[in-house]
C-alpha atoms as a PDB file:
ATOM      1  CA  UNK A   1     173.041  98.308 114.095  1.00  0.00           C
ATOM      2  CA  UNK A   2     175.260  95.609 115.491  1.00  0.00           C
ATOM      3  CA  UNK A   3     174.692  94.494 119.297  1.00  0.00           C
ATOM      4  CA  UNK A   4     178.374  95.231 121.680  1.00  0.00           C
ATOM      5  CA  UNK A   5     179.597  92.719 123.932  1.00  0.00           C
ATOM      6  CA  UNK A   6     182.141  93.337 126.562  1.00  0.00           C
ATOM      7  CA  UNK A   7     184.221  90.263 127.104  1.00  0.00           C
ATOM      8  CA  UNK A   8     186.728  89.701 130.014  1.00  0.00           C
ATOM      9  CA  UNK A   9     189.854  87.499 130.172  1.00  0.00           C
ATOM     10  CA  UNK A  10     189.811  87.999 126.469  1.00  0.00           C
ATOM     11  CA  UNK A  11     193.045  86.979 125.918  1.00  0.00           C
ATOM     12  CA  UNK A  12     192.778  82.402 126.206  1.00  0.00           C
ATOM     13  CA  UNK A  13     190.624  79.642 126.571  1.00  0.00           C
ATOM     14  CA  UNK A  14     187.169  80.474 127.448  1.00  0.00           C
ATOM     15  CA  UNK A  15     186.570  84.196 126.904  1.00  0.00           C
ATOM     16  CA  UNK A  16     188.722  83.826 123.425  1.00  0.00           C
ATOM     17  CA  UNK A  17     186.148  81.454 122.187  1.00  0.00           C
ATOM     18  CA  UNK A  18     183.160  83.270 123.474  1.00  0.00           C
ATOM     19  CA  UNK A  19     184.985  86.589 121.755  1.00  0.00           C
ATOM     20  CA  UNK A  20     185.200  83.963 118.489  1.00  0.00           C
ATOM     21  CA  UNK A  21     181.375  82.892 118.850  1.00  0.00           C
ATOM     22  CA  UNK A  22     180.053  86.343 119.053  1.00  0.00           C
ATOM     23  CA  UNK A  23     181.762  87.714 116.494  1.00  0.00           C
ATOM     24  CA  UNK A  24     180.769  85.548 114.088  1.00  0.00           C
ATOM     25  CA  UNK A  25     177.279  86.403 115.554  1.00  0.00           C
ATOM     26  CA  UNK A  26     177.692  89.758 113.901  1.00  0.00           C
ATOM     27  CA  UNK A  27     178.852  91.371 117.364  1.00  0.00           C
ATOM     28  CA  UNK A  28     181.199  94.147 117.931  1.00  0.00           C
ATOM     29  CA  UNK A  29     183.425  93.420 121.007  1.00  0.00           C
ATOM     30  CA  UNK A  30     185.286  95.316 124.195  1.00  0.00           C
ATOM     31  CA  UNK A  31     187.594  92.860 124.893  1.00  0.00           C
ATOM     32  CA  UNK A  32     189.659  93.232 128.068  1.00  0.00           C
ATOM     33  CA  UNK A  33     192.704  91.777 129.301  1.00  0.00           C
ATOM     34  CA  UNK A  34     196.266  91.840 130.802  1.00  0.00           C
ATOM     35  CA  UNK A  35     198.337  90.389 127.505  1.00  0.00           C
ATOM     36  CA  UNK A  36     197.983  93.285 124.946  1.00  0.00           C
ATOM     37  CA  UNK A  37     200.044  91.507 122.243  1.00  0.00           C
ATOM     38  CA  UNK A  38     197.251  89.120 122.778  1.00  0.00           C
ATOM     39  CA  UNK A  39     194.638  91.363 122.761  1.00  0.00           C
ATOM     40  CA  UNK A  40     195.988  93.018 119.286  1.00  0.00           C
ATOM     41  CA  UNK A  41     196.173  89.530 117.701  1.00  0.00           C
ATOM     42  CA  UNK A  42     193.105  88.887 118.503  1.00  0.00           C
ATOM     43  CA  UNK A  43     191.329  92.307 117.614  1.00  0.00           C
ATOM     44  CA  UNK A  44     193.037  91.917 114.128  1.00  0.00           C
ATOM     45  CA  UNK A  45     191.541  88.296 113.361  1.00  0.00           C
ATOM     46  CA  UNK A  46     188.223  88.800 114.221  1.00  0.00           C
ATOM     47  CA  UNK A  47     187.844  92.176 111.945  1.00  0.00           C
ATOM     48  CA  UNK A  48     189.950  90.476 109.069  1.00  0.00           C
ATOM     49  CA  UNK A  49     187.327  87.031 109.646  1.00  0.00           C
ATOM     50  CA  UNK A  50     184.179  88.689 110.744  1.00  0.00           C
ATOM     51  CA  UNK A  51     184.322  92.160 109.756  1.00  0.00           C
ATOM     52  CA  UNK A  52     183.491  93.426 113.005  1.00  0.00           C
ATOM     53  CA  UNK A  53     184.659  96.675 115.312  1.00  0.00           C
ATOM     54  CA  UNK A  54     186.792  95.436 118.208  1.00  0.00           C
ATOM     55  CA  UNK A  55     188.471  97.306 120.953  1.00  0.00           C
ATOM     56  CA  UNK A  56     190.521  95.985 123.350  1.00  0.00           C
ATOM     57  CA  UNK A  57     191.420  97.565 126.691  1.00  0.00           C
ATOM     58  CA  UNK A  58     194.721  96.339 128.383  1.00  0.00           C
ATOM     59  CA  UNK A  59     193.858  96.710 132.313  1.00  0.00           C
ATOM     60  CA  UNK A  60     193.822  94.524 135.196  1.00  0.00           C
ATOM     61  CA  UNK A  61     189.863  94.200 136.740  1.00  0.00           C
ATOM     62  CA  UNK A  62     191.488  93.709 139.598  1.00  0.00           C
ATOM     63  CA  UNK A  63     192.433  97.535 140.261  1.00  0.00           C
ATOM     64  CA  UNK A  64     189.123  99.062 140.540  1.00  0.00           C
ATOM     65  CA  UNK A  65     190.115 102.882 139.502  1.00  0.00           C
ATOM     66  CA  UNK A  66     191.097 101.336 136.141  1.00  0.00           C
ATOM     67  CA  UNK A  67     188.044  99.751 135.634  1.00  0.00           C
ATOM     68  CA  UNK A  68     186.346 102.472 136.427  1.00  0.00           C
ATOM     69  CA  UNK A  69     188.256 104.992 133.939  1.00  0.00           C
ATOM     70  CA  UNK A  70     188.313 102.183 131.249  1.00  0.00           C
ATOM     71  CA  UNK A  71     184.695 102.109 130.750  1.00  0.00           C
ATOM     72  CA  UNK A  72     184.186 105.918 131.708  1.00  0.00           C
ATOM     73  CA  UNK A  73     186.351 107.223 129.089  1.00  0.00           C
ATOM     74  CA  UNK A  74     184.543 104.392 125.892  1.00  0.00           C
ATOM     75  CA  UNK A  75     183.216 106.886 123.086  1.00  0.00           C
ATOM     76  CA  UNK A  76     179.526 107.169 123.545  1.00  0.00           C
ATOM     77  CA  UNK A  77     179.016 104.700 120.618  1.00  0.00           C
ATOM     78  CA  UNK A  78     180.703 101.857 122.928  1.00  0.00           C
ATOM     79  CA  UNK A  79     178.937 102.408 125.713  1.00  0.00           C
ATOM     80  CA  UNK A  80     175.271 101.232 124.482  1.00  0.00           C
ATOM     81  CA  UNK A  81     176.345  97.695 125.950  1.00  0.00           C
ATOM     82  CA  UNK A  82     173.916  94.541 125.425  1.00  0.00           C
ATOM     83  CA  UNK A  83     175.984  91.831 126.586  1.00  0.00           C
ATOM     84  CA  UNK A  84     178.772  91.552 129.394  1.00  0.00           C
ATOM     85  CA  UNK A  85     180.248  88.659 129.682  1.00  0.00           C
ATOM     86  CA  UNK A  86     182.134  88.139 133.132  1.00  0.00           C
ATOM     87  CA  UNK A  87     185.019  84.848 131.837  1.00  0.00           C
ATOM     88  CA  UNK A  88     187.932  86.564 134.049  1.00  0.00           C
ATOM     89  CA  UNK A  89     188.879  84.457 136.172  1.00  0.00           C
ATOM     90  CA  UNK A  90     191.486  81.572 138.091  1.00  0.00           C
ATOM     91  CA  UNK A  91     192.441  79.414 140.429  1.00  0.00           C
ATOM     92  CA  UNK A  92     195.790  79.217 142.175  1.00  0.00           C
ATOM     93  CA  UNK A  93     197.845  76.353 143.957  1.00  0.00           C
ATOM     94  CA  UNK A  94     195.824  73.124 145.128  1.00  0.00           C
ATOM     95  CA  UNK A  95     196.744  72.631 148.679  1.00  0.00           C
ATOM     96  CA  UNK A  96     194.754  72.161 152.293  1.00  0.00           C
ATOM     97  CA  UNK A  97     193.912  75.383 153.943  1.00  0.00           C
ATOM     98  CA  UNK A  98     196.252  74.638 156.574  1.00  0.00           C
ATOM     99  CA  UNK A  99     198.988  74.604 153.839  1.00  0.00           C
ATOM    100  CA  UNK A 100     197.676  77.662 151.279  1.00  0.00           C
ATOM    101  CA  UNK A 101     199.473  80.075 150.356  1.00  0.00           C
ATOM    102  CA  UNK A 102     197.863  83.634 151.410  1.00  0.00           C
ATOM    103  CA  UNK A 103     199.311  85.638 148.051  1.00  0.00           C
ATOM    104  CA  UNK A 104     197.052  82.487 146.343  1.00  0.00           C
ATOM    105  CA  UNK A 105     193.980  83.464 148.272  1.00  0.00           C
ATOM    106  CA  UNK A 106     194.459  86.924 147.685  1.00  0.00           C
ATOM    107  CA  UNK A 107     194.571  86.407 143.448  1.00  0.00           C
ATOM    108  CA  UNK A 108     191.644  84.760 143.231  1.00  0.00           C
ATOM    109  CA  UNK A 109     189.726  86.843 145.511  1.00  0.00           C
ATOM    110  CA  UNK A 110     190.761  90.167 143.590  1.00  0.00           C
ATOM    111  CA  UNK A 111     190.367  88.506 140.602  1.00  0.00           C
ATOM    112  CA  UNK A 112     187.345  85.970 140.756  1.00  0.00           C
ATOM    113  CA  UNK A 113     185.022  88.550 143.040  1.00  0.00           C
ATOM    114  CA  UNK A 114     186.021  91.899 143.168  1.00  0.00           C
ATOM    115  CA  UNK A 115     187.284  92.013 139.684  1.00  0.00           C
ATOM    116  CA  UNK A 116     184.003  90.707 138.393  1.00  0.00           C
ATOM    117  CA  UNK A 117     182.217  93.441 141.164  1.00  0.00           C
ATOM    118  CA  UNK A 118     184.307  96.106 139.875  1.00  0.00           C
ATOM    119  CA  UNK A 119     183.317  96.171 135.711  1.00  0.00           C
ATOM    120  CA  UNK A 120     179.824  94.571 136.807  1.00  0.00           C
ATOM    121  CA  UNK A 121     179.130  97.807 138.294  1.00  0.00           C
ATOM    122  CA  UNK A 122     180.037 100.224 135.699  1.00  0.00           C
ATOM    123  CA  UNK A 123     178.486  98.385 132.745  1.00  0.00           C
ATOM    124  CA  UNK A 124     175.142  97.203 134.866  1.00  0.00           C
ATOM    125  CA  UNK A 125     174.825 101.093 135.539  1.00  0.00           C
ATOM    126  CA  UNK A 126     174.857 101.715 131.850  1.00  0.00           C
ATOM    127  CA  UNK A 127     172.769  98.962 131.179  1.00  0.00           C
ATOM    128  CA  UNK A 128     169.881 100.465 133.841  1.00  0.00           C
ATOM    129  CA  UNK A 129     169.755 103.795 131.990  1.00  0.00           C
ATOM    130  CA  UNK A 130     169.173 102.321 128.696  1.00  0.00           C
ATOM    131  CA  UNK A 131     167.027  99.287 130.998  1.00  0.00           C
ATOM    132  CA  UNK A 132     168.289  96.772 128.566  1.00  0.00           C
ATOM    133  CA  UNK A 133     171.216  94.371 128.557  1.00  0.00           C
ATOM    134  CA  UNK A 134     172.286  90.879 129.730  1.00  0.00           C
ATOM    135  CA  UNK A 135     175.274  89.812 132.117  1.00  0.00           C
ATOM    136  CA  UNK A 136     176.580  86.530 132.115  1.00  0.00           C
ATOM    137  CA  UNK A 137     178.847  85.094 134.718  1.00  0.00           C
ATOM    138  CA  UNK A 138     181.102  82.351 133.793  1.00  0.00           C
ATOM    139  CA  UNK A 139     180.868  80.825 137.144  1.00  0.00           C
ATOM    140  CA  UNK A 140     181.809  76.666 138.063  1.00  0.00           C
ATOM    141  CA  UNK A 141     180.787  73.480 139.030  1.00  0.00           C
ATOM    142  CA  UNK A 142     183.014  74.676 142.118  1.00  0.00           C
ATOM    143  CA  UNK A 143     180.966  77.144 143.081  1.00  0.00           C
ATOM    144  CA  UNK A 144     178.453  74.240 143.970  1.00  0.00           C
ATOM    145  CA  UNK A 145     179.991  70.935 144.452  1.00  0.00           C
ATOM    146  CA  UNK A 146     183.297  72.026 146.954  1.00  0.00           C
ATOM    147  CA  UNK A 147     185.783  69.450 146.455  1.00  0.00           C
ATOM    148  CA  UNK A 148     189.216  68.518 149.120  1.00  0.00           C
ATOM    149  CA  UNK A 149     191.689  71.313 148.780  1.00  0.00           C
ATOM    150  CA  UNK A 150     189.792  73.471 146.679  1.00  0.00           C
ATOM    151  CA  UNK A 151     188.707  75.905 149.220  1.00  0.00           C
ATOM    152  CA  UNK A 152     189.146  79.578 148.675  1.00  0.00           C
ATOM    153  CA  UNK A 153     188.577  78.696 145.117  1.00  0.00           C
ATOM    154  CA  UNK A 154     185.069  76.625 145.479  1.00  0.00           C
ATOM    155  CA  UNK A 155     184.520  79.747 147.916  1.00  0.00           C
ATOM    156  CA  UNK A 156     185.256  81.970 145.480  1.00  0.00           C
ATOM    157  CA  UNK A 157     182.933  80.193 142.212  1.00  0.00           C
ATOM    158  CA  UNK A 158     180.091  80.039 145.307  1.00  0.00           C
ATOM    159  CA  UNK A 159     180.432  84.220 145.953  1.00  0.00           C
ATOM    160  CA  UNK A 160     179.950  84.434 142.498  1.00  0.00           C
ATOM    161  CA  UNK A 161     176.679  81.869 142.472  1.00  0.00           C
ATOM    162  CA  UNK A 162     175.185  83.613 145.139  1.00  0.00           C
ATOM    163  CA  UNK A 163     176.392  87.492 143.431  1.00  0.00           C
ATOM    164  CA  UNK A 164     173.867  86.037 140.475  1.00  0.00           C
ATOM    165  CA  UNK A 165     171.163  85.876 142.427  1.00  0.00           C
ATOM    166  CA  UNK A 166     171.999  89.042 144.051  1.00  0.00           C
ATOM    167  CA  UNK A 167     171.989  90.943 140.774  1.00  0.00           C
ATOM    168  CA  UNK A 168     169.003  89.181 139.149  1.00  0.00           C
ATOM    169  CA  UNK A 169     166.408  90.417 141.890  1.00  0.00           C
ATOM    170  CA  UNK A 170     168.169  94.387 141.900  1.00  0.00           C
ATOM    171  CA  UNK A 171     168.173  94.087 137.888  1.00  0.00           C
ATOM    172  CA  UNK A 172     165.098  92.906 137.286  1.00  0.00           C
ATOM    173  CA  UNK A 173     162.834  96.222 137.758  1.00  0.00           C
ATOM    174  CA  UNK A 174     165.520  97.793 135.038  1.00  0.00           C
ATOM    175  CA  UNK A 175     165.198  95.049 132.756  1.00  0.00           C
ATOM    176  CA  UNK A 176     168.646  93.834 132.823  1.00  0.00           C
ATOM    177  CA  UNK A 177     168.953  89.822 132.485  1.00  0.00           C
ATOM    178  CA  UNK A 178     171.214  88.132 134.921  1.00  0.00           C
ATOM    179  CA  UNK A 179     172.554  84.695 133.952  1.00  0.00           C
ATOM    180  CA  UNK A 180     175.482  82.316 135.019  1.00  0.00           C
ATOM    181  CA  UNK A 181     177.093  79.036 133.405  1.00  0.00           C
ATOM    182  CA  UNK A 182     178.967  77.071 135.345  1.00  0.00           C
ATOM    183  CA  UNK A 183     181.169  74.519 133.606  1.00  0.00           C
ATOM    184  CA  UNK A 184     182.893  71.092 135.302  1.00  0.00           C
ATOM    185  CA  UNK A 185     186.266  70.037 133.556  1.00  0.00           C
ATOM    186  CA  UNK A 186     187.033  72.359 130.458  1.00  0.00           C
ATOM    187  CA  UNK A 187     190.485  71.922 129.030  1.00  0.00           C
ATOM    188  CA  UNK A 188     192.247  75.451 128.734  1.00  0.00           C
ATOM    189  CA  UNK A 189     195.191  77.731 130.556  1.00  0.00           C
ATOM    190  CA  UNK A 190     193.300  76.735 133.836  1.00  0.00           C
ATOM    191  CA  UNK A 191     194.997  73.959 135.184  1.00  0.00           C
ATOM    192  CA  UNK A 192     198.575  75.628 133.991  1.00  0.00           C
ATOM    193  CA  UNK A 193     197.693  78.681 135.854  1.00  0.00           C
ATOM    194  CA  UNK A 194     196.414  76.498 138.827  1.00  0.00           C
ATOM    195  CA  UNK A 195     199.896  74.954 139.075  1.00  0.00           C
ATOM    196  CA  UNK A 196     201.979  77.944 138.283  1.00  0.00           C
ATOM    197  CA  UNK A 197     203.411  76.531 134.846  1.00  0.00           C
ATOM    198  CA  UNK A 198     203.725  72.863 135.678  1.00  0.00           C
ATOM    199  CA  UNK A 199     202.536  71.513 132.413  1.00  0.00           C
ATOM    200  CA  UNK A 200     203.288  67.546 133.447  1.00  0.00           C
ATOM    201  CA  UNK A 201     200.912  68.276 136.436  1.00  0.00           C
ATOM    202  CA  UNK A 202     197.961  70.201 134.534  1.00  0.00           C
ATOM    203  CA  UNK A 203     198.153  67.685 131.577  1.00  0.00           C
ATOM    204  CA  UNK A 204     197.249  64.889 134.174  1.00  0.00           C
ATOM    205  CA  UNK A 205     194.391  66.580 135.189  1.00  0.00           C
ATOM    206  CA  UNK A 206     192.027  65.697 131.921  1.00  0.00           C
ATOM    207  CA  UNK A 207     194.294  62.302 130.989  1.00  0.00           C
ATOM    208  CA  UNK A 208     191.708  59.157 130.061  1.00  0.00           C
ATOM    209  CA  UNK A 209     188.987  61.373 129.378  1.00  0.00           C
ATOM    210  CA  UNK A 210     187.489  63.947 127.170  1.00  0.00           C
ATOM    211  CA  UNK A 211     186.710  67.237 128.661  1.00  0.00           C
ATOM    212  CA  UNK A 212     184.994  70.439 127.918  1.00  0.00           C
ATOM    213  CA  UNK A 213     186.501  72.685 125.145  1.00  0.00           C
ATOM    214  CA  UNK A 214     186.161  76.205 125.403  1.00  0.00           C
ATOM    215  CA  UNK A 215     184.321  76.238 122.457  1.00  0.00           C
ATOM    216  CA  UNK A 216     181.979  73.959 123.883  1.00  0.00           C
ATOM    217  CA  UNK A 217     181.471  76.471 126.322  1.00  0.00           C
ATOM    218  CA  UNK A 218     181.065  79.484 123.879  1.00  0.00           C
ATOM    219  CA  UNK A 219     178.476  77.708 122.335  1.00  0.00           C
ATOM    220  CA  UNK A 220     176.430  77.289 125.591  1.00  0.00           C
ATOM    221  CA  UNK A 221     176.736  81.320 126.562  1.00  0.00           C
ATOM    222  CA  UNK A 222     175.795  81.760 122.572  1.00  0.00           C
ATOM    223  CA  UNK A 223     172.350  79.839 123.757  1.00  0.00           C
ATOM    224  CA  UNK A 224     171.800  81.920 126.464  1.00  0.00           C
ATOM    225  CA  UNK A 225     171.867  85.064 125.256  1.00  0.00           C
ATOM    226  CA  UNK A 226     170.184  84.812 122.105  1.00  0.00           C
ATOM    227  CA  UNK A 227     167.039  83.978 123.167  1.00  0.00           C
ATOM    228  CA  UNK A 228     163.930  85.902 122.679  1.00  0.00           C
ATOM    229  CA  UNK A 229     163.642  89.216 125.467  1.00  0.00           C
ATOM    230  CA  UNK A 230     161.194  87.470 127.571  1.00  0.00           C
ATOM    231  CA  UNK A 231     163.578  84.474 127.783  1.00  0.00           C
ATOM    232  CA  UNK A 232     166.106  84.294 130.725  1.00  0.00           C
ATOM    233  CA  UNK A 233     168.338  81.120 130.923  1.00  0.00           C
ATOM    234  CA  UNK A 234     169.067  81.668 134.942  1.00  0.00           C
ATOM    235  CA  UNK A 235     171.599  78.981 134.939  1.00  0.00           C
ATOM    236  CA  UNK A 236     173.267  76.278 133.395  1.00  0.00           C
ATOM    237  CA  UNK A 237     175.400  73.533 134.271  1.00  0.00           C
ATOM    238  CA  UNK A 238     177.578  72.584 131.598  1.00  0.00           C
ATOM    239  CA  UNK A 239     179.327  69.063 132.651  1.00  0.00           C
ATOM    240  CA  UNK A 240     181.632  66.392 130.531  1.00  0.00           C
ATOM    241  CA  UNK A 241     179.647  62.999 129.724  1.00  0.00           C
ATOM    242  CA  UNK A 242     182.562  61.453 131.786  1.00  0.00           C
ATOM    243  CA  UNK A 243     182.123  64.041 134.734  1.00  0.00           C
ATOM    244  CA  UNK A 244     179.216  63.525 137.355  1.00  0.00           C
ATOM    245  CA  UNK A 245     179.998  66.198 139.713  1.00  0.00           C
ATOM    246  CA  UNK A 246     183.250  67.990 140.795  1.00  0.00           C
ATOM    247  CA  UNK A 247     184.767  64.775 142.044  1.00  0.00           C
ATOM    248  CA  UNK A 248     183.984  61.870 140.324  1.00  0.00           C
ATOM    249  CA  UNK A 249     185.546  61.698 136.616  1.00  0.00           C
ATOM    250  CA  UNK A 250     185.065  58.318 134.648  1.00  0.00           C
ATOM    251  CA  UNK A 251     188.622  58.108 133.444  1.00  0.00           C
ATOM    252  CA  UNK A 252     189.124  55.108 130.353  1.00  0.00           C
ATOM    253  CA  UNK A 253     192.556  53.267 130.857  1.00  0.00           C
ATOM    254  CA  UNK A 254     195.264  54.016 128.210  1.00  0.00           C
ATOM    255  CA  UNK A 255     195.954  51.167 126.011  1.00  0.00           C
ATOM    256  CA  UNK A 256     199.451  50.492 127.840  1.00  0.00           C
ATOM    257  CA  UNK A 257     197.533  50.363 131.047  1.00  0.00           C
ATOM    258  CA  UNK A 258     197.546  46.574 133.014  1.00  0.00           C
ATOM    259  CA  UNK A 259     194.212  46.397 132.814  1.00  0.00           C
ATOM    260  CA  UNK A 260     194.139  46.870 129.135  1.00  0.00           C
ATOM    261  CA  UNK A 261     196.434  43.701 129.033  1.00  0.00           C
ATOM    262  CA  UNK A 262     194.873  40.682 127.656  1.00  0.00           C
ATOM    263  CA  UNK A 263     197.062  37.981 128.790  1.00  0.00           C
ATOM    264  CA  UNK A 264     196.000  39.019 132.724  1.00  0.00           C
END
């Protein structure tokens, strides 16, 4: 009998490639998002590539009553969940508190921390019953190494760091594994989002160096929860070679670049 994964922020980057690695690990997948057309596309090339059972659930985690009914209302089938995997996620605007914009602060606080409280507590209280499973947080180099003008989102990444621990020690007696990855610079919908559609401004963000995919990513969380029972990867730090810690990024100059010219 294949394992089910639940998979949020489904729809892009990250949680599309993690959807992508399980299924071809012979998963079948809840995938949940906001884009349905997305969603649909997605359900209908993993069953035609991988010949797995998908169903996708178009809600916002945000809005806890829909979570809640979501989950409650999965055939019985569905609900024997191994593997939740909590990718949902974003970060708006880049300014100085003293600048932010409140509506920001508010989106990534519904969506970074309560969204991931709201389906972590429905599937966690399936997973105690059956006293198996394994929750993953896709957490960030944020959440430990706060960087200028980052604020509410580093604060954000660090609720979820410390939510980690928080779950581990109440899981543990139900045998329910608790793990986080936290990536640095992983090129996706992130910065785009970040900078409400500016693509000039997001594409400078990982110019002269090679970042993260999201399948680099994937293939990390794949690690993690494929090892034996008795094996619990707590965390892992996922970083770029050119990417020490959240600030300091070893950028190569482009080829027009003056200091690329010869004759100086």
């Amino acid at each position: 009998m294949k394992k089910i994964a639940v998979v949020t922020g489904a729809t892009s980057g990250i949680g599309k490639a993690v959807a992508q690695v399980l299924a071809a690990q012979q998963f079948n997948l809840i995938l949940t998002g906001r884009r349905k057309e997305r969603l649909d596309a997605l359900k209908a090339e993993l069953g035609r590539k991988y010949k797995c059972d998908v169903l996708p659930l178009c809600f916002d985690i945000r809005d806890r009553e829909a979570t809640e009914q979501m989950i409650a209302s999965l055939p019985a089938v569905w609900k024997k969940i191994d593997v939740l995997v909590n990718n949902a996620g974003l970060s708006a605007g880049l300014e100085p508190l003293h600048e932010g914009n409140p509506d920001d602060w508010n989106q990534m606080i519904d969506t970074n921390i309560k969204g991931l409280l709201h389906i972590s507590r429905v599937v966690s209280a399936l997973m105690v019953e059956r006293r198996s499973g394994h929750i993953v947080h896709i957490s960030s180099i944020a959440g430990r190494d706060v960087y200028p003008r980052g604020n509410v989102y580093c604060a954000t990444k660090a609720a979820v760091d410390a939510l980690t621990l928080g779950m581990r020690m109440d899981l543990l007696p139900h045998g329910v594994k608790v793990s986080s990855i936290a990536p640095g610079m992983v090129e996706t919908e992130f910065s785009l989002v970040r900078f409400k559609g500016n693509q000039e401004r997001a594409a400078r963000v990982y110019e002269h160096m090679t970042p993260l995919s999201a399948a680099d990513v994937a293939d990390a969380l794949w690690y993690v929860v494929s090892r034996p029972a008795h094996v619990c990867v707590q965390d892992m730090l996922l970083m770029p070679s050119a990417q020490a810690n959240a600030t300091q990024v070893h950028r190569m100059p482009s080829p027009e670049s003056p200091m690329n010219d010869s004759s100086k």
